[in-house]
Protein backbone atom coordinates (compact mmCIF):
# COMPACT_ATOMS: atom_id res chain seq x y z
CA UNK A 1 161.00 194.49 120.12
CA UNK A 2 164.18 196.51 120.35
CA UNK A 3 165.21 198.89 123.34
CA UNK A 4 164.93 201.62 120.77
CA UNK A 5 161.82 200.74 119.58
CA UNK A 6 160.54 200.05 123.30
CA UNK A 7 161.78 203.65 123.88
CA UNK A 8 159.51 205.03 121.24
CA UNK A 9 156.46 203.34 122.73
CA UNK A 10 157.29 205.18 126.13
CA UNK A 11 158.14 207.89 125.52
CA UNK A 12 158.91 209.92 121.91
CA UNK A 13 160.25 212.75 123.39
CA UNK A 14 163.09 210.64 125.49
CA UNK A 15 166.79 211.46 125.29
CA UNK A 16 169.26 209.29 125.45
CA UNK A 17 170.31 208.44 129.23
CA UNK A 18 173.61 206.97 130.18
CA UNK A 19 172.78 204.07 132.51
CA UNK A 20 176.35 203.81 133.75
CA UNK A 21 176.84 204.38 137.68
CA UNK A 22 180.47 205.31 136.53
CA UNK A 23 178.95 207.80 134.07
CA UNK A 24 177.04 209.68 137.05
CA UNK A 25 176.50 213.23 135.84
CA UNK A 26 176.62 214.78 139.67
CA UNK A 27 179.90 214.09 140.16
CA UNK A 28 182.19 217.14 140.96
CA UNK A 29 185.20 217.12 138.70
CA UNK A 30 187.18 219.75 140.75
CA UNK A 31 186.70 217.23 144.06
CA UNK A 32 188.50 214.04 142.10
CA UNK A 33 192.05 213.24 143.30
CA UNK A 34 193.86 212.78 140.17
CA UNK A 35 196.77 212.84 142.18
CA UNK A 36 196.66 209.81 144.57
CA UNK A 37 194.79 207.82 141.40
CA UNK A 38 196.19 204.27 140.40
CA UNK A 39 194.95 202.38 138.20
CA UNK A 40 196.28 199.85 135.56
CA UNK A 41 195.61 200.92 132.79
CA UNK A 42 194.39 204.41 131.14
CA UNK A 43 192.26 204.63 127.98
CA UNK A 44 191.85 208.22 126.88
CA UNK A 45 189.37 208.58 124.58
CA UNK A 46 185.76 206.74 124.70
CA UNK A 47 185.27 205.66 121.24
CA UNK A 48 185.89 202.68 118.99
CA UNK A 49 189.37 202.28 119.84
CA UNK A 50 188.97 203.14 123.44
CA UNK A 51 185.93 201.02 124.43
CA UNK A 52 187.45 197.91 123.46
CA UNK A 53 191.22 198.67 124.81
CA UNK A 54 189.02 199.24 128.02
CA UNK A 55 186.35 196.08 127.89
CA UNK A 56 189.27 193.95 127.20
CA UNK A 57 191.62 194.36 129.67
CA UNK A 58 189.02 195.17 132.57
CA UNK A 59 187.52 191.57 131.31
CA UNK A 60 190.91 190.35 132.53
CA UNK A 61 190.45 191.79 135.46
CA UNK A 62 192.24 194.79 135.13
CA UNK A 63 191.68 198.59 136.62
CA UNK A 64 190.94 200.99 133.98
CA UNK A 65 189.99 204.33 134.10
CA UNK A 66 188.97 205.70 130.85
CA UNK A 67 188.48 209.26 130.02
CA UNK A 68 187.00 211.87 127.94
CA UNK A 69 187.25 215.73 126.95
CA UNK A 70 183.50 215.25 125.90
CA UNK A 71 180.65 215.38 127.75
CA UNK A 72 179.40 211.46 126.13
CA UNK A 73 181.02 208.02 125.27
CA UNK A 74 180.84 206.64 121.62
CA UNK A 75 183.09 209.37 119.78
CA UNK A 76 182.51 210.50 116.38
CA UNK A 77 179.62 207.80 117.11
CA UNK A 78 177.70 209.27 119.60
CA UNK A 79 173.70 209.23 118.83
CA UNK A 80 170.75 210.21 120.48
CA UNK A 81 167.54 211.53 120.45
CA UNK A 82 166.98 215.17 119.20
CA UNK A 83 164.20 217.62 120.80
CA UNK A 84 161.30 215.57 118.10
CA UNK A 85 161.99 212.45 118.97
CA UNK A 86 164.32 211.30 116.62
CA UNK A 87 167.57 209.20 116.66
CA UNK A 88 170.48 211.00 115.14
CA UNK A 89 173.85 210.88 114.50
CA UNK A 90 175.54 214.35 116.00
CA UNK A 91 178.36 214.02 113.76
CA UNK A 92 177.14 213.00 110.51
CA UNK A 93 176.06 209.26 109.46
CA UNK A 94 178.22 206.08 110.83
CA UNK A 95 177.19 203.44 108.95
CA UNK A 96 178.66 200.16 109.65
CA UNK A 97 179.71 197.28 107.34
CA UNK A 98 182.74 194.75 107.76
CA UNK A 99 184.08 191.81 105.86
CA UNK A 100 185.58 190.93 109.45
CA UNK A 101 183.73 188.28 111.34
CA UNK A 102 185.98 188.53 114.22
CA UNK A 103 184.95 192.33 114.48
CA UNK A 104 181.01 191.64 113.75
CA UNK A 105 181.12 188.28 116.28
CA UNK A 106 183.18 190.67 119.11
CA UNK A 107 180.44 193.73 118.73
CA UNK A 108 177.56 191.30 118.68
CA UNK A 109 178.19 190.70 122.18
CA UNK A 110 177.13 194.57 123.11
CA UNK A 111 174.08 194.71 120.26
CA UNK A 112 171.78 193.40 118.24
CA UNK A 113 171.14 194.30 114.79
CA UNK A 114 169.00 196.06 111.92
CA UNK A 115 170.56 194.88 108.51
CA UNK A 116 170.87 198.06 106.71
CA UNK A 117 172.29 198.72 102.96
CA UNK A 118 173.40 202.14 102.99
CA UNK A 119 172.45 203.97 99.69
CA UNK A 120 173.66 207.45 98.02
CA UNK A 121 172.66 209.53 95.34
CA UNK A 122 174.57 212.07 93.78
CA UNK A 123 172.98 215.91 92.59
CA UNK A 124 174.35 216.30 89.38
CA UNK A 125 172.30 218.89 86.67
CA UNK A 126 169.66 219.00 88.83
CA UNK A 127 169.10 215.02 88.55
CA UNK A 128 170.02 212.27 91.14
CA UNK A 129 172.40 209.55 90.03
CA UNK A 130 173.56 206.81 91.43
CA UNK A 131 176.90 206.87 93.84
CA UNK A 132 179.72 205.16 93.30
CA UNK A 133 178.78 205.20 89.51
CA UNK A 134 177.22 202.33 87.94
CA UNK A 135 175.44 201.01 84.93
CA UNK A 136 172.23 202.75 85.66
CA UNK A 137 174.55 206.46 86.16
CA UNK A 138 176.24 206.10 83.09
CA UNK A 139 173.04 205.38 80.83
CA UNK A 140 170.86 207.88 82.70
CA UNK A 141 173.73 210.75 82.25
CA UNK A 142 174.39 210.07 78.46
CA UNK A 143 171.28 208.76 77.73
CA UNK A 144 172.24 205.44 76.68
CA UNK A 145 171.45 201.30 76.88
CA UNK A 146 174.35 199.78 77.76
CA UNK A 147 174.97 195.92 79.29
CA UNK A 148 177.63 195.48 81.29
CA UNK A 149 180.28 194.95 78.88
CA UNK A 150 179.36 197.95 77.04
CA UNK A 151 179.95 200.02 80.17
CA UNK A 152 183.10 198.17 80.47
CA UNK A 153 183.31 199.16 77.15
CA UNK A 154 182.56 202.82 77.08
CA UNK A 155 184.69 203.47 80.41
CA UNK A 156 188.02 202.02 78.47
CA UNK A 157 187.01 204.80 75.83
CA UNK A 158 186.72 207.89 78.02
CA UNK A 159 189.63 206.76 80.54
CA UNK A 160 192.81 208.88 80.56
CA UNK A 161 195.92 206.26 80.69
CA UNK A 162 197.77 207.80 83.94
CA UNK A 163 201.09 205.34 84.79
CA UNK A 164 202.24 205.64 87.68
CA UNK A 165 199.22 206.83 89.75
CA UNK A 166 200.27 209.95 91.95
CA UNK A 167 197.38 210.76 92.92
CA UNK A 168 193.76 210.65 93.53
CA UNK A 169 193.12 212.90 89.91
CA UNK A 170 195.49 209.89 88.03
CA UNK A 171 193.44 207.16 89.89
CA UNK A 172 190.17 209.12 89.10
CA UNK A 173 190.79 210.26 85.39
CA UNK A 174 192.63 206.27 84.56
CA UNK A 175 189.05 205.40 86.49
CA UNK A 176 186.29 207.09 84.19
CA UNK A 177 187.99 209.99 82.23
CA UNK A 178 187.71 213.64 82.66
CA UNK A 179 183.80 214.07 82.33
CA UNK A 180 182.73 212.14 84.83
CA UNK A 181 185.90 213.00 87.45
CA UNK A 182 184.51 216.61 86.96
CA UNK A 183 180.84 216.17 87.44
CA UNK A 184 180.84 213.62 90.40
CA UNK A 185 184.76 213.63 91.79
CA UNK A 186 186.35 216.96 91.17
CA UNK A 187 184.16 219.95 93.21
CA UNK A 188 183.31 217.74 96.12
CA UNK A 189 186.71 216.84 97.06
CA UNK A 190 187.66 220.28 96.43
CA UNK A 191 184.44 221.03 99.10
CA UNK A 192 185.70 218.36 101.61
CA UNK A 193 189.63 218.36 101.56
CA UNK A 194 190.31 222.12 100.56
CA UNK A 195 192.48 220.91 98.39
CA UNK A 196 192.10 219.74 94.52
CA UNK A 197 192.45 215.58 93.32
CA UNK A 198 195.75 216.10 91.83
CA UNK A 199 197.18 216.99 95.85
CA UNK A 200 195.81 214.31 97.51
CA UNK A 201 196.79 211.34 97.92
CA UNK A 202 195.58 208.31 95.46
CA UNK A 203 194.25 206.25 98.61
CA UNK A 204 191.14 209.15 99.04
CA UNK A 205 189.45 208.59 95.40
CA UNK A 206 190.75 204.58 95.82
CA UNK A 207 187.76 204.46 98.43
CA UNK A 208 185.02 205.08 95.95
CA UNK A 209 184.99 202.21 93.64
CA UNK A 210 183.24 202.19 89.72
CA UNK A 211 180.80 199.56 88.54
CA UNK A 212 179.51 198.42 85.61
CA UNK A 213 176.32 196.15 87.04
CA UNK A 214 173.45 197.89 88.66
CA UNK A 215 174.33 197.46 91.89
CA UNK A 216 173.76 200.60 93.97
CA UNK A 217 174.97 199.78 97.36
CA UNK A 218 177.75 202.22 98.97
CA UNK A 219 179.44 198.98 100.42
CA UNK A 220 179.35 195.65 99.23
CA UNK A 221 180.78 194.37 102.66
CA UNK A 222 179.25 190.59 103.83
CA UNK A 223 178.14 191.96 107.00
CA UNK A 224 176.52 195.71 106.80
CA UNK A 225 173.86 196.45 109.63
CA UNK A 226 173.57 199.13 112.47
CA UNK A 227 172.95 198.10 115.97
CA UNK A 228 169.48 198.09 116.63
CA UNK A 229 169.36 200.21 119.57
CA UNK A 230 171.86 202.86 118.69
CA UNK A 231 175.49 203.36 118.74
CA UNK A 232 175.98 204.81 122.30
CA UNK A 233 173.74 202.09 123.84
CA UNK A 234 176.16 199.29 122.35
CA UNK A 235 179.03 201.92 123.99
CA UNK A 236 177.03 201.52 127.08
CA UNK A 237 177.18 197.70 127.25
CA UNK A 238 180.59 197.95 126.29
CA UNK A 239 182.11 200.06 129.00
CA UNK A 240 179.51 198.37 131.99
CA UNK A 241 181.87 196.45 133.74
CA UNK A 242 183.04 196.70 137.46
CA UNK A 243 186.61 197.14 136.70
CA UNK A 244 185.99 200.23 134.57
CA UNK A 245 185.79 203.83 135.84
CA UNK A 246 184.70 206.59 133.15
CA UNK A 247 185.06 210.16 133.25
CA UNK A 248 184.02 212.64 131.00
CA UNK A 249 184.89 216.27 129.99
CA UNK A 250 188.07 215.35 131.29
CA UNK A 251 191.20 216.72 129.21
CA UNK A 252 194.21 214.15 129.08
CA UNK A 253 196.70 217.45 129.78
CA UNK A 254 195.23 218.18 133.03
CA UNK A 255 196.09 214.66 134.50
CA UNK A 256 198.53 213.15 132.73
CA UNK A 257 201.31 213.58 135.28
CA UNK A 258 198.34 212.59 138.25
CA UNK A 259 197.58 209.74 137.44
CA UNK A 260 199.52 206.26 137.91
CA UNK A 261 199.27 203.67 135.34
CA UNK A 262 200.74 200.51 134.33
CA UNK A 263 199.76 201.31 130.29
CA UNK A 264 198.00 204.22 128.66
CA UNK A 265 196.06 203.84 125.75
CA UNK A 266 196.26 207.37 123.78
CA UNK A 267 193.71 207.83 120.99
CA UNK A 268 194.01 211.30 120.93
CA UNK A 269 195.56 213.27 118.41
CA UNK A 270 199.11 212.15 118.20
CA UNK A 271 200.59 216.08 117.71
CA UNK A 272 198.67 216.90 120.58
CA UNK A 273 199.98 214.33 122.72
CA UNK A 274 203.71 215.91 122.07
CA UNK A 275 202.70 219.39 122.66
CA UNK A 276 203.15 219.50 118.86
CA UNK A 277 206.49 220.07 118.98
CA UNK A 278 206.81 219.73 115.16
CA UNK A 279 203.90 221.66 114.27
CA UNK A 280 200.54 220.53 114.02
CA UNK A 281 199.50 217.93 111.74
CA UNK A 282 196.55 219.19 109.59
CA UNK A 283 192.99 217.53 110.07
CA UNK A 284 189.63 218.83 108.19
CA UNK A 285 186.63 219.52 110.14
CA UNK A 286 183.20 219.33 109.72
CA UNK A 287 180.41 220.99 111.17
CA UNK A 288 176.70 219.76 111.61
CA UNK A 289 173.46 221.74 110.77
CA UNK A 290 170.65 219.11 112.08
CA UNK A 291 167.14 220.28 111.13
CA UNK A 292 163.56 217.93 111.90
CA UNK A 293 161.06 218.29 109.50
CA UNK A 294 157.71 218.28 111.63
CA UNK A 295 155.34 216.44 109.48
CA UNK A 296 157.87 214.99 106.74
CA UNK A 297 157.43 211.29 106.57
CA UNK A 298 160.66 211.21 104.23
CA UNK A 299 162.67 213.70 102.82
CA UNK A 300 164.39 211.65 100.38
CA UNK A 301 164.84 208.69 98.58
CA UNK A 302 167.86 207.02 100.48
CA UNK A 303 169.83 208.38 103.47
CA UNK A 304 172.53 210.06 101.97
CA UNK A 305 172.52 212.39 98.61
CA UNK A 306 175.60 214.11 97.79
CA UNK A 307 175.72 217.97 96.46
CA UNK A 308 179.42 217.89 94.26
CA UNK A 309 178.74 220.83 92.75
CA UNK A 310 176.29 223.01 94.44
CA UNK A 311 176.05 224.64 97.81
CA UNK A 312 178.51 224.94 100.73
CA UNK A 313 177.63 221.47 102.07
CA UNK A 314 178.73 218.05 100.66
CA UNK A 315 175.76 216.16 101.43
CA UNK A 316 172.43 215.52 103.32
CA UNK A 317 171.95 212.21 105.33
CA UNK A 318 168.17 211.33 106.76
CA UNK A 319 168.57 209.30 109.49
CA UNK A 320 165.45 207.27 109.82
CA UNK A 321 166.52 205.29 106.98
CA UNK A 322 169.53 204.58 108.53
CA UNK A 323 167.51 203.58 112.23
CA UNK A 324 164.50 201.99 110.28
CA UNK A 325 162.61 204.74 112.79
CA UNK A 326 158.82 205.10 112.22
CA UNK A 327 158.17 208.60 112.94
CA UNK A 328 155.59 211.26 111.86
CA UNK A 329 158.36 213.59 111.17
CA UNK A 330 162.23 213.16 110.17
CA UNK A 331 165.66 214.72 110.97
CA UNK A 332 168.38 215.78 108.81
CA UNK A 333 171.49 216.66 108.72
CA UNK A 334 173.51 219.10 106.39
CA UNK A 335 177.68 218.82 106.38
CA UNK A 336 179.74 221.60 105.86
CA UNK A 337 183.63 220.95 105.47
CA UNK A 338 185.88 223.08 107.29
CA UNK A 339 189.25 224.06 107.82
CA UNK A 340 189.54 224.18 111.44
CA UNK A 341 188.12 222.67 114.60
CA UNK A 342 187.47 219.01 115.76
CA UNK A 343 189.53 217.02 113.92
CA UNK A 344 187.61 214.62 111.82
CA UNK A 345 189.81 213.28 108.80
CA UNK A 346 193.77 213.51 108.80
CA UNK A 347 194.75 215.08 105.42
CA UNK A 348 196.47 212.54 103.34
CA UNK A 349 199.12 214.32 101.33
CA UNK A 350 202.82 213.51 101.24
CA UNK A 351 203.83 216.32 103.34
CA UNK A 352 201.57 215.79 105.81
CA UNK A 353 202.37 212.17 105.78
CA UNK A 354 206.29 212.83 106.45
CA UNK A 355 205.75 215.29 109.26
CA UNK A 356 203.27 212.06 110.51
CA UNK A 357 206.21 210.24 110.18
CA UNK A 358 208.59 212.47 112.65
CA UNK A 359 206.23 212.32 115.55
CA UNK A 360 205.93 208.88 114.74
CA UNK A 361 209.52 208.04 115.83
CA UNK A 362 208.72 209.50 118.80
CA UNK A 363 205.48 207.49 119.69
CA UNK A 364 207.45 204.54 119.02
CA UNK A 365 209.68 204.96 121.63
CA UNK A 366 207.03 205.30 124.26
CA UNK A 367 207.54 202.50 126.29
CA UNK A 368 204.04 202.28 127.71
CA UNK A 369 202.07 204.46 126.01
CA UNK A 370 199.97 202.81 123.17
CA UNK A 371 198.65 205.16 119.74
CA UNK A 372 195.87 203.89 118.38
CA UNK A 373 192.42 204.72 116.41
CA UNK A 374 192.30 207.53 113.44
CA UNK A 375 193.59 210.68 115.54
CA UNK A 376 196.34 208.64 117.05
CA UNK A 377 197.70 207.13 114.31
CA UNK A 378 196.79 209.98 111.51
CA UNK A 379 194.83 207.76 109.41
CA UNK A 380 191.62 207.18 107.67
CA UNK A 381 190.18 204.00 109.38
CA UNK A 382 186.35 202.83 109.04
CA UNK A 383 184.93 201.69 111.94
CA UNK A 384 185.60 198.09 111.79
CA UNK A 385 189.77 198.46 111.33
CA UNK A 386 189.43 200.70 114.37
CA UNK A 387 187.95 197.74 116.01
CA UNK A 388 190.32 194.48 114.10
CA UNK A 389 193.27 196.82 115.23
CA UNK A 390 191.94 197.30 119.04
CA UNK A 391 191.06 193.68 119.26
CA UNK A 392 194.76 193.07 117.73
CA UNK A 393 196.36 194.84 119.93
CA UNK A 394 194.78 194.40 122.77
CA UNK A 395 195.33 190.38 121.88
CA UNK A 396 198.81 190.59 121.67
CA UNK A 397 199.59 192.54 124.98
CA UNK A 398 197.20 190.23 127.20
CA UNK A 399 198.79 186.83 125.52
């Protein structure tokens, strides 16, 4: 049995505790001496990227003091138990899947498993289909009975021939034509990026691949499973060690000149980190409506069903198939793109990408201070390149 699972049999109700004596919630930020701190090395920011710059240099027995301008470790990945009980993911579904070993062998030391094969559905006409499109989408939408090779077929018929690709509306419309770019593609990037296919860049449609079998995973990665007991316990594990010290609802600004260290580790974002000297970079946002359903034993057939075309939110993610949970009820979670506030997804357009490009000059010529992880390096990374490039890094400076 499974620490989460042992937690359910105590205790339904329980929250998530940090375990951590360095994450001791008492402690009186206004009493801390920033300014007689050493230490060797500073991680700021306690997510993917920052966890393992920390665990692997304090495993070589170095000082590390890594901090946080939340009030929790584990990032974008944070979890924990809402008010009914259930596990949750505060800021929208993580679900993990690598074709890394390296990655899955490293985070195995911090967590068991629950193999999980993330599944979406897309609202389209009032019907769910299958996401990314398959041979079951295409015959249910047009009403047809194709093989493989007849959706092979029927795809090279409806395609639009776009040479070069520009953008994400070439890639999408050379993909599968303009039918299907405007009932699954179009509207919902429009809802999540503000901005329409033809302005962004052809990497954000390039994610979503188009298949002609059946096969109705999101990922088709070797390894896909979430950690049995929860993202922020596996954070726990991580950051456990004697040689690391972790405070949170700490802003980097307020003690970056206080604090004495042989490297810093900045996962921040990067704009920030220059007092956005050249203007800010632009980031969309996200914000969270969770809702439990008292009573609900499952809301819906998978964990994650898109909305492309109707309503204000993208999509709806149930998290007990995610967890593998048993529950009497079940929480949700509704997403609702935004324009401003935490920054969740660097905008990938070319102009954004060259004004990346100036403050990049400028990080490079940091001689001690590290960028790394999504904000830090204004890029879209999964969870598992946040980790390979950590565990690269990381590998190269203690060599």
């Amino acid at each position: 049995m499974s620490d989460l699972q042992r937690s359910f049999s105590r205790d339904p109700m329980l929250q998530t505790q940090l375990h951590l004596k360095i994450l001791e919630r008492g402690c009186d930020k206004s009493s801390i001496e920033y300014s007689r701190m050493k230490t060797d090395i500073l991680v700021v920011g306690a997510g993917f990227a920052g966890a393992v710059m920390a665990e692997r240099f304090a495993s070589r027995g170095r000082s590390v003091l890594v901090i946080d301008k939340r009030p929790h470790i584990g990032g974008n990945a944070f979890d924990q138990f809402d008010s009914a009980g259930v596990l949750v993911h505060q800021y929208g579904p993580h679900i993990f899947h690598t074709n890394a070993s390296h990655v899955e062998a490293y985070l195995s030391r911090f967590t068991e498993w629950r193999k999980y094969e993330h599944r979406v559905l897309s609202s389209v006409g009032g019907s769910l289909y299958p996401m990314p499109i398959n041979r079951e989408t295409i015959n249910r939408l047009y009403d047809l009975s194709l093989d493989e090779d007849g959706v092979a077929t029927f795809l090279e018929g409806v395609r639009e021939k776009r040479m070069p690709i520009r953008n994400s509306e070439d890639l999408v419309l050379n993909n599968v034509g303009r039918d299907l770019c405007d009932k699954f593609f179009r509207n919902y990037t429009r809802k999540q990026w503000g901005l329409d296919l033809s302005e962004l860049s052809p990497a954000v449609a390039g994610r979503i691949p188009v298949r002609t079998n059946d096969d109705d995973r999101y990922f088709t990665d070797t390894f896909q499973n979430m950690p049995a007991d929860g993202y922020t316990r596996m954070f726990e594990r991580m950051l456990d060690h004697p040689n690391i010290r972790v405070e949170l609802e700490t802003d980097f600004r307020d003690i970056r000149h206080k604090v004495a260290a042989e490297k810093i580790f900045y996962c921040g974002p990067l704009d920030a980190y220059f007092d956005f000297c050249y203007g800010k970079l632009p980031y969309r946002s996200l914000s969270f409506r969770h809702q439990h359903l008292p009573h609900v034993g499952q809301h819906q057939p998978v964990g994650t069903i898109n909305y492309p075309n109707d309503y204000e939110y993208t999509r709806i993610t149930e998290f007990k198939h995610l967890t593998g949970q048993v529950h009497a009820g079940t929480s949700i979670v509704y997403e609702y793109p935004e324009t401003h506030g935490e920054p969740y997804y660097p905008v990938p357009t070319t102009e954004n990408q060259a004004l990346y490009q100036s403050y990049k000059k400028l990080a490079d010529a940091e001689s001690s201070t590290f960028f790394i992880g999504r904000l830090a390096e204004y890029r879209y990374y999964n969870m598992d390149q946040v980790v390979a490039a950590a565990l690269l890094l990381s590998g190269k400076l203690l060599n």
